[in-house]
Protein backbone atom coordinates (compact mmCIF):
# COMPACT_ATOMS: atom_id res chain seq x y z
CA UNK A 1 203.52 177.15 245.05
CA UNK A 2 200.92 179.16 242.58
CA UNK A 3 199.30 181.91 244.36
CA UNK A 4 195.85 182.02 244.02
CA UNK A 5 195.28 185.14 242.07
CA UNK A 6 197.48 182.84 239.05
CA UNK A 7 194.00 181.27 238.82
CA UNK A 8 192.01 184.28 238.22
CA UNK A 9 192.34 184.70 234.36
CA UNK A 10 191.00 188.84 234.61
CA UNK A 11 194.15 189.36 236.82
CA UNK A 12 196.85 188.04 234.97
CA UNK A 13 195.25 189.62 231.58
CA UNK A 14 195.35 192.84 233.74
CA UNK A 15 198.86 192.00 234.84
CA UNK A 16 199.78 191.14 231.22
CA UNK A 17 198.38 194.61 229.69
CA UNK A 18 200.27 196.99 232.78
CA UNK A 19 203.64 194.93 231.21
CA UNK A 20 202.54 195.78 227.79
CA UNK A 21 202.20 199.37 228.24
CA UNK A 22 205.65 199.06 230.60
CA UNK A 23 206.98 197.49 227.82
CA UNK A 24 208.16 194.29 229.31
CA UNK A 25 207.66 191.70 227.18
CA UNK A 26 208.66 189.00 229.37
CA UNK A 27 206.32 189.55 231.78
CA UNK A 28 203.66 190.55 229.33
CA UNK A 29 203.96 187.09 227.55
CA UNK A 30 204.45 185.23 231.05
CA UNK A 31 200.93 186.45 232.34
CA UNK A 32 199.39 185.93 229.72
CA UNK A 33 200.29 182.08 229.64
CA UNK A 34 198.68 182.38 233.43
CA UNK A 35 195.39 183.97 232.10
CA UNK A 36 195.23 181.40 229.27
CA UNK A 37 195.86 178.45 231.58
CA UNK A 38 192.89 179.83 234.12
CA UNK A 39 190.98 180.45 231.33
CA UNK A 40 191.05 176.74 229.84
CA UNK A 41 190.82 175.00 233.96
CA UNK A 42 188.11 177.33 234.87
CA UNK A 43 184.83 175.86 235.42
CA UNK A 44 181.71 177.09 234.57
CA UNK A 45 179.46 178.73 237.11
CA UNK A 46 175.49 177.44 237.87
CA UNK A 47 173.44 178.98 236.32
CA UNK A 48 175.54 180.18 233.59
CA UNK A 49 174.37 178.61 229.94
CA UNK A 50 176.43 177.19 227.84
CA UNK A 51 176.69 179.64 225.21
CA UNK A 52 177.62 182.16 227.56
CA UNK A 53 180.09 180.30 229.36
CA UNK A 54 181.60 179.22 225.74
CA UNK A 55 181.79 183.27 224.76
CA UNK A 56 183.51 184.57 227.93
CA UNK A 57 185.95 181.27 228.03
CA UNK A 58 186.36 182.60 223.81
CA UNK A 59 186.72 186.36 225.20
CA UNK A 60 189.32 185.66 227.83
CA UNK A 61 191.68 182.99 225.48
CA UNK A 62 191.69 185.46 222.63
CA UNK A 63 192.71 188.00 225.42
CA UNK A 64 195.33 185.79 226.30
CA UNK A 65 196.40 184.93 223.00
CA UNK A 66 196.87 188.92 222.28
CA UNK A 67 198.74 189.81 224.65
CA UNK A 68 200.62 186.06 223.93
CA UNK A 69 201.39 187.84 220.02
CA UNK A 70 202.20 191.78 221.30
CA UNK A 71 204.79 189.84 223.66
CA UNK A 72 206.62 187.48 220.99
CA UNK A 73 206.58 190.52 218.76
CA UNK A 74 208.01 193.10 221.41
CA UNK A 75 211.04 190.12 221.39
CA UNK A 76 210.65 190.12 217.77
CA UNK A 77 209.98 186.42 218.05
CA UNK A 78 207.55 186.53 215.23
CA UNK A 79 206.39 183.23 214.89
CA UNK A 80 205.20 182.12 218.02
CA UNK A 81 203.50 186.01 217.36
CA UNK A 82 202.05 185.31 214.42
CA UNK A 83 200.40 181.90 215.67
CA UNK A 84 198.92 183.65 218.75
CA UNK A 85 197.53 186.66 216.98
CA UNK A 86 195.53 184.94 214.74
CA UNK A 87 193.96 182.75 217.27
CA UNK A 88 193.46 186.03 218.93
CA UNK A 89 191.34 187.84 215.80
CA UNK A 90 188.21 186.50 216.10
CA UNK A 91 187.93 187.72 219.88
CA UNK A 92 189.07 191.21 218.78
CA UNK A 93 187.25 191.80 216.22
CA UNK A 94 184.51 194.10 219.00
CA UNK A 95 187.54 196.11 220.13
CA UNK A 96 188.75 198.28 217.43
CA UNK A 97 192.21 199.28 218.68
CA UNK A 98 193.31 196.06 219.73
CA UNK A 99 192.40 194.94 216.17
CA UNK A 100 194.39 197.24 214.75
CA UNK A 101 197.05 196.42 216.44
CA UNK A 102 197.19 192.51 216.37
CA UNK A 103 196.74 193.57 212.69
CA UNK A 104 199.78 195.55 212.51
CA UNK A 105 201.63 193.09 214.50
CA UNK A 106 200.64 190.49 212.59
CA UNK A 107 202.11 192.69 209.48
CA UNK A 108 205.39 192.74 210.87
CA UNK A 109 205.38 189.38 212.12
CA UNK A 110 204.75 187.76 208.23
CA UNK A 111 207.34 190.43 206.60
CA UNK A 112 209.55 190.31 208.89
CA UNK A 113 209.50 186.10 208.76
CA UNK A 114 208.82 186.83 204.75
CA UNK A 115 211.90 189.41 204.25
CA UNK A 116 215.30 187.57 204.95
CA UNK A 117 214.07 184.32 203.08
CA UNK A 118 213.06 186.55 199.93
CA UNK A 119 209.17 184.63 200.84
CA UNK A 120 207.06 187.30 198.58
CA UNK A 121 203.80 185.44 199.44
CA UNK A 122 205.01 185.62 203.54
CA UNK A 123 205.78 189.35 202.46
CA UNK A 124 202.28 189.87 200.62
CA UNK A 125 200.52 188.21 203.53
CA UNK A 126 202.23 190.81 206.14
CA UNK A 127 201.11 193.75 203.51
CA UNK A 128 197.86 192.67 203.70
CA UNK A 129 197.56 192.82 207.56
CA UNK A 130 199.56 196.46 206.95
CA UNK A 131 196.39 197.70 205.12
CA UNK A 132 193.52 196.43 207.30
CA UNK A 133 194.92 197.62 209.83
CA UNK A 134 195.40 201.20 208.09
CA UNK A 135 191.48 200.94 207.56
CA UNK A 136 191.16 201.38 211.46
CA UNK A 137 190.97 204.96 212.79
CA UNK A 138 193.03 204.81 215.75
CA UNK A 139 196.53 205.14 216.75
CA UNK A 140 197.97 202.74 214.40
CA UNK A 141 196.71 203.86 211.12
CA UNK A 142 199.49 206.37 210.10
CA UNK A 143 201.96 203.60 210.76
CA UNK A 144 200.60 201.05 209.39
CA UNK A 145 199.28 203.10 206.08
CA UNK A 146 203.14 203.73 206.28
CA UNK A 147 204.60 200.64 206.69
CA UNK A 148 201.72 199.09 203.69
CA UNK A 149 202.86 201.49 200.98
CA UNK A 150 207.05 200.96 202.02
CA UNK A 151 206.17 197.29 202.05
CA UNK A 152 204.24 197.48 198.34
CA UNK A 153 206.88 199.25 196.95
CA UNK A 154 209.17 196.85 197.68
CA UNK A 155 206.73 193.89 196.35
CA UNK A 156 206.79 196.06 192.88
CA UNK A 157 203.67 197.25 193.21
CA UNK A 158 202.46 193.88 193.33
């Protein structure tokens, strides 16, 4: 049986972020999948337009798909990561320093798919997250300003 907090898409995103920052990436992914499944099944409210209902049913799945892509890359399943933290940009892009980091994941998800197959472009396209998320003040920048100049070394400069 589901209990009925499953439904309620704030909860499990809530649930999904105390695994994050527990560092448990099962659960953190596992939630998640709950808050984007309430998400899409929820129905809109009366008296709620359309446009509104259309941003905070946006708001919550890129939410979802955030914590979706910090989960797969915690288990260094970078695909699936990848995939989920680009659907979850354009829902980020009001919170700075969850930007920065589905940036930075994103960076290691494409070199680290990029690396062992010797994929320069998959490699280029990881460096490229590297440095916009270095362009973020925040937590991440040193890292990822870091992790940009190791990873354009080993491009050639290129």
């Amino acid at each position: 049986t589901r209990m009925a907090v499953d439904k309620n898409a704030e909860a499990m995103l809530y649930a999904a972020d105390c695994s994050w920052r527990a560092n448990k990436a099962e659960a953190v992914t596992s939630f998640a999948a709950k808050a984007a499944e309430a998400a899409s099944t929820r129905t809109k409210h009366e008296g709620v337009s359309d446009a509104d209902w259309a941003a905070q049913k946006s708001a919550l799945l890129g939410s979802a798909n955030f914590y979706t892509g910090v989960g797969y890359t915690m288990q260094m399943r970078y695909g699936p990561a990848s995939k989920a933290l680009k659907a979850a940009l354009p829902a980020l892009k009001g919170n700075p320093q969850l930007y920065a980091i589905a940036l930075f994941d994103l960076g290691l998800a494409n070199y680290s798919l990029g690396k062992p197959l010797g994929d320069k472009a998959q490699m280029r396209e990881g460096l490229h997250y590297f440095q916009q998320s270095a362009d973020i003040a925040g937590p991440m920048q040193d890292q990822a300003s870091r992790n940009a100049k190791l990873v354009l070394t080993e491009l050639g400069g290129k």
